[in-house]
C-alpha atoms as a PDB file:
ATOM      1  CA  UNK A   1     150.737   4.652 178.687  1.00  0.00           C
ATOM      2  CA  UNK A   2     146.988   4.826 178.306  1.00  0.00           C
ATOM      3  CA  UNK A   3     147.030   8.118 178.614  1.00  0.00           C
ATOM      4  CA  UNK A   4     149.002   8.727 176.018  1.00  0.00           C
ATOM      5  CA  UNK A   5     148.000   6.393 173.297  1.00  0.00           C
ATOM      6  CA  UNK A   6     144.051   7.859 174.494  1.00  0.00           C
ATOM      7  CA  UNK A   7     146.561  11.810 173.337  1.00  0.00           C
ATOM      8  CA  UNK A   8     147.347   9.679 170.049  1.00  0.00           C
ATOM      9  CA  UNK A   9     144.038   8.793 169.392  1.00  0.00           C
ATOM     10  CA  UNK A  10     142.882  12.299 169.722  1.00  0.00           C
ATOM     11  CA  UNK A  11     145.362  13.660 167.677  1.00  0.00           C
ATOM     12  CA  UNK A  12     144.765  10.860 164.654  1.00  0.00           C
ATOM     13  CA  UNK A  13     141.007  11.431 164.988  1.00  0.00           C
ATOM     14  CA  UNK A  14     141.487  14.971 165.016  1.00  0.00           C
ATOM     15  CA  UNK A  15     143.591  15.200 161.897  1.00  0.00           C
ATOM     16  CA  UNK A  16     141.061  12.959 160.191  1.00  0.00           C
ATOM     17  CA  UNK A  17     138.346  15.186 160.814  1.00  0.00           C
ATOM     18  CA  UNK A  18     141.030  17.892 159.581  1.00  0.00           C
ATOM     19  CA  UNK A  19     141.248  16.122 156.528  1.00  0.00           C
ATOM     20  CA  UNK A  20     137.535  15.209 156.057  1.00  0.00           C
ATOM     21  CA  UNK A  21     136.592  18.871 156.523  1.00  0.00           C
ATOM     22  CA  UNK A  22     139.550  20.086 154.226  1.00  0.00           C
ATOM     23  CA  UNK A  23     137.769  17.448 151.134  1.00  0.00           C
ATOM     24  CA  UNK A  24     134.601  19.139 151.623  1.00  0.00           C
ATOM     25  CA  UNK A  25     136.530  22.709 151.482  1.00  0.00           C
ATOM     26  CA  UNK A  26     137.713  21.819 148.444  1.00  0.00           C
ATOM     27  CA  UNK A  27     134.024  20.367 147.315  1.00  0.00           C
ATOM     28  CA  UNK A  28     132.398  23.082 148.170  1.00  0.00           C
ATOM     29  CA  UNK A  29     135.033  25.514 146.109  1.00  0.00           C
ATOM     30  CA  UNK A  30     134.463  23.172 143.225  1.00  0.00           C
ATOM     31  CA  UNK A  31     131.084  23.481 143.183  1.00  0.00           C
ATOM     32  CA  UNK A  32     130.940  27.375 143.653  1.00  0.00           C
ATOM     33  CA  UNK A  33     133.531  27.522 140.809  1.00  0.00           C
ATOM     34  CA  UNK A  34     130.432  25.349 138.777  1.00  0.00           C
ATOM     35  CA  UNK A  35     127.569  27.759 139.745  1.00  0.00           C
ATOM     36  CA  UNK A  36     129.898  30.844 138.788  1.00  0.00           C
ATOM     37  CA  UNK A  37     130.113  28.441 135.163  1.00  0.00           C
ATOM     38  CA  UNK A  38     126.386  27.957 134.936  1.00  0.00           C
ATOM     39  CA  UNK A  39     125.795  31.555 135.904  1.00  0.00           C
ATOM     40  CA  UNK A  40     128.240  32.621 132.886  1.00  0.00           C
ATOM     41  CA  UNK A  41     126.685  30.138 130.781  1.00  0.00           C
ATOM     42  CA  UNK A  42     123.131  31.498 131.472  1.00  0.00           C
ATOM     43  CA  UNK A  43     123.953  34.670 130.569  1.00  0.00           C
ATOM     44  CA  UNK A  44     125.787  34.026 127.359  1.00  0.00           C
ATOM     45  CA  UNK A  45     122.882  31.858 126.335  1.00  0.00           C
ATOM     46  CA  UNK A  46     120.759  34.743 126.482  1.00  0.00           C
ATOM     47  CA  UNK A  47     123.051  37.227 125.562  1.00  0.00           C
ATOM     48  CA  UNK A  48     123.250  34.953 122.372  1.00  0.00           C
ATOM     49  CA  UNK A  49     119.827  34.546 121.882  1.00  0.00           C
ATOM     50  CA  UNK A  50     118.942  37.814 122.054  1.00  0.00           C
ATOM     51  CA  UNK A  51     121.985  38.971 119.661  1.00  0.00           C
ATOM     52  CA  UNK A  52     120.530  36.268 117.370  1.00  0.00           C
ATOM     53  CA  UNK A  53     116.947  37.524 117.462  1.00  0.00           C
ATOM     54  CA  UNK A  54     117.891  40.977 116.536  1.00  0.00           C
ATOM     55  CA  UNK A  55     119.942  39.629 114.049  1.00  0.00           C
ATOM     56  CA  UNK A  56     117.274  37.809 112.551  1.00  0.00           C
ATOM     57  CA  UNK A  57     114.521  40.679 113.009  1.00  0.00           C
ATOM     58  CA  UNK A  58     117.766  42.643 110.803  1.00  0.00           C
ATOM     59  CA  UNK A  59     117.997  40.212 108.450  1.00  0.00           C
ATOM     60  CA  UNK A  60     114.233  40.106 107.538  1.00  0.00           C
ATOM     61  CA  UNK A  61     113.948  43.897 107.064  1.00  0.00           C
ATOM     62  CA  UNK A  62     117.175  43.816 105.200  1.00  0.00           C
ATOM     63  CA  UNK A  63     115.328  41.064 102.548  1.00  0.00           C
ATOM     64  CA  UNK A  64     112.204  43.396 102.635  1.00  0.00           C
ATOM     65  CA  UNK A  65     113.778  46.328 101.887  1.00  0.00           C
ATOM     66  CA  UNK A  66     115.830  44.672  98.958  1.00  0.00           C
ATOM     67  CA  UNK A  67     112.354  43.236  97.828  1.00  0.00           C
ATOM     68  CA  UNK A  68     110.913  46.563  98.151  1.00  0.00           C
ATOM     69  CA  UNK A  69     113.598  48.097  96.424  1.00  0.00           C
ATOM     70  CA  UNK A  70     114.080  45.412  93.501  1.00  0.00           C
ATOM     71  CA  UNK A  71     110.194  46.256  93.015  1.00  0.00           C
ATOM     72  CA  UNK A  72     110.200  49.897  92.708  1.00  0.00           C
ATOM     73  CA  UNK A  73     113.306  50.060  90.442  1.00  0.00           C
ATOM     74  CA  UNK A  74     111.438  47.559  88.001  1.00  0.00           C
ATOM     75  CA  UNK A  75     108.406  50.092  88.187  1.00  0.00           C
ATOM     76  CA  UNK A  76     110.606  52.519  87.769  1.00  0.00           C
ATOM     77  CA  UNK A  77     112.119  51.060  84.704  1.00  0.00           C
ATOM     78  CA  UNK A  78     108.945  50.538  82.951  1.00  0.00           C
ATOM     79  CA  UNK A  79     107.771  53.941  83.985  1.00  0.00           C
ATOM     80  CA  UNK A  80     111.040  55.564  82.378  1.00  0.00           C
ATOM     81  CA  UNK A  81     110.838  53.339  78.902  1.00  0.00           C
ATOM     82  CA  UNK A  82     107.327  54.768  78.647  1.00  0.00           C
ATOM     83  CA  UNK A  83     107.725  58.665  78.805  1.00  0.00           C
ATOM     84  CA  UNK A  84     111.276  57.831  76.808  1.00  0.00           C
ATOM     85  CA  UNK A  85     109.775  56.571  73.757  1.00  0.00           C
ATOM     86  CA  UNK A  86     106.544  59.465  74.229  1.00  0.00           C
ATOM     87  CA  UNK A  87     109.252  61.893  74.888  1.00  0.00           C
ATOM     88  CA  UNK A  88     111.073  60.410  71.366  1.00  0.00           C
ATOM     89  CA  UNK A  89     107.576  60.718  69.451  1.00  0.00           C
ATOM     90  CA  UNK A  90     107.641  64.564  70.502  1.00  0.00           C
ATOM     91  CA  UNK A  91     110.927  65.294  69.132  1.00  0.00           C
ATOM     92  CA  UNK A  92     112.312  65.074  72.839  1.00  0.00           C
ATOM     93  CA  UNK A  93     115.316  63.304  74.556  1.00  0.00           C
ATOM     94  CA  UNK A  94     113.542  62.430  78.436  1.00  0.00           C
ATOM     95  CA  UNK A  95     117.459  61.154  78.774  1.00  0.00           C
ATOM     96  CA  UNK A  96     118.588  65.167  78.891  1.00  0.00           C
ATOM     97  CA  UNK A  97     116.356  66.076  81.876  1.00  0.00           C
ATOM     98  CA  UNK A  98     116.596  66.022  85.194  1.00  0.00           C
ATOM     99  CA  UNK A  99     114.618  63.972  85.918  1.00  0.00           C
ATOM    100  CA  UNK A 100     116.122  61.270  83.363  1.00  0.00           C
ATOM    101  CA  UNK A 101     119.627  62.390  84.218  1.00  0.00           C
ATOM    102  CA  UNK A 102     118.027  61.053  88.213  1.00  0.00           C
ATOM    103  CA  UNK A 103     117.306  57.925  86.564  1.00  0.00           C
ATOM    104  CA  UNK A 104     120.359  57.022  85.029  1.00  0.00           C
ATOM    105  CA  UNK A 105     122.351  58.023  87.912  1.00  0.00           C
ATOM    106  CA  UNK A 106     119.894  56.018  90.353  1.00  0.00           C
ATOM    107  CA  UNK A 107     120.330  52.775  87.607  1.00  0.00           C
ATOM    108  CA  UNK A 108     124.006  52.889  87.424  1.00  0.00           C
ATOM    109  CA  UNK A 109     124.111  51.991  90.960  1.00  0.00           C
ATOM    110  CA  UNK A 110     120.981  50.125  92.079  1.00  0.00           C
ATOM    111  CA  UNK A 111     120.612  47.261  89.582  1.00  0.00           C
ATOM    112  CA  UNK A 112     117.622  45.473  89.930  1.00  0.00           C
ATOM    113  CA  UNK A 113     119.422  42.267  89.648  1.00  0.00           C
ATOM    114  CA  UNK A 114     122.107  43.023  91.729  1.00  0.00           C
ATOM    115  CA  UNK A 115     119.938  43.688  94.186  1.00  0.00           C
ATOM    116  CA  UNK A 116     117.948  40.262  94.190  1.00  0.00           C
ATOM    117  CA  UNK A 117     121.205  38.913  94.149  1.00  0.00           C
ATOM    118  CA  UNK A 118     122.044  40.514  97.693  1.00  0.00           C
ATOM    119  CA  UNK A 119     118.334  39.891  98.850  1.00  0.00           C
ATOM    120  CA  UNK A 120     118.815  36.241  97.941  1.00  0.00           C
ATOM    121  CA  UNK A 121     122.238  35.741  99.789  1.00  0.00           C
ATOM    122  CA  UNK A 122     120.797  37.603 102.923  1.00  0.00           C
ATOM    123  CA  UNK A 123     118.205  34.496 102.774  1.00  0.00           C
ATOM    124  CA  UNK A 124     120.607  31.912 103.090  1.00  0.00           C
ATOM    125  CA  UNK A 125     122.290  33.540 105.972  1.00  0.00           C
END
């Protein structure tokens, strides 16, 4: 009888330890499941800060070239008002040449205000 209950024993201790060592199975596949997580997570953290740093380094040249831009078509607006009204003195139309045909073509599309407008919403992004 001793002998078998000692077989019993055995048996329950080893299905504990069966158990015990399943629990840390499953403990350890829970916490490979977490550093495959953090791994992921570490990568899309830098992923996204990188994405966001070229972003901004876009967004800066985008407001520089609008600023740019904005500037030269004022110049160019003042520039263009001048030899128009010297051109008018000389009996000339600086609207019927090329070159003011280039402006008023350039003008029709690139408003200086429209482009501030742009610039300024590309700040607030």
């Amino acid at each position: 009888m001793k002998n078998i209950l000692d077989k019993i024993n055995r048996v329950s201790e080893f299905q504990d330890k069966k158990v015990e060592l399943t629990k840390h199975e499953v403990e350890l596949a829970l916490i490979d499941d977490f550093k495959k997580l953090l791994n992921e997570v570490n990568n899309d953290y830098k992923s996204f800060n990188d994405d966001y740093n070229k972003f901004n380094d876009f967004k800066k040249l985008v407001i520089f070239s609008g600023n740019k831009l904005e500037m030269s078509l004022r110049k160019l607006d003042s520039s263009y008002s001048t030899i128009s009204k010297q051109a008018q003195e000389l009996g000339l139309k600086f609207s019927s040449t090329k070159e003011g045909q280039d402006y008023l073509n350039i003008v029709a599309t690139a408003d200086p205000k429209i482009i501030k407008s742009l610039v300024d919403k590309a700040k607030t992004i």
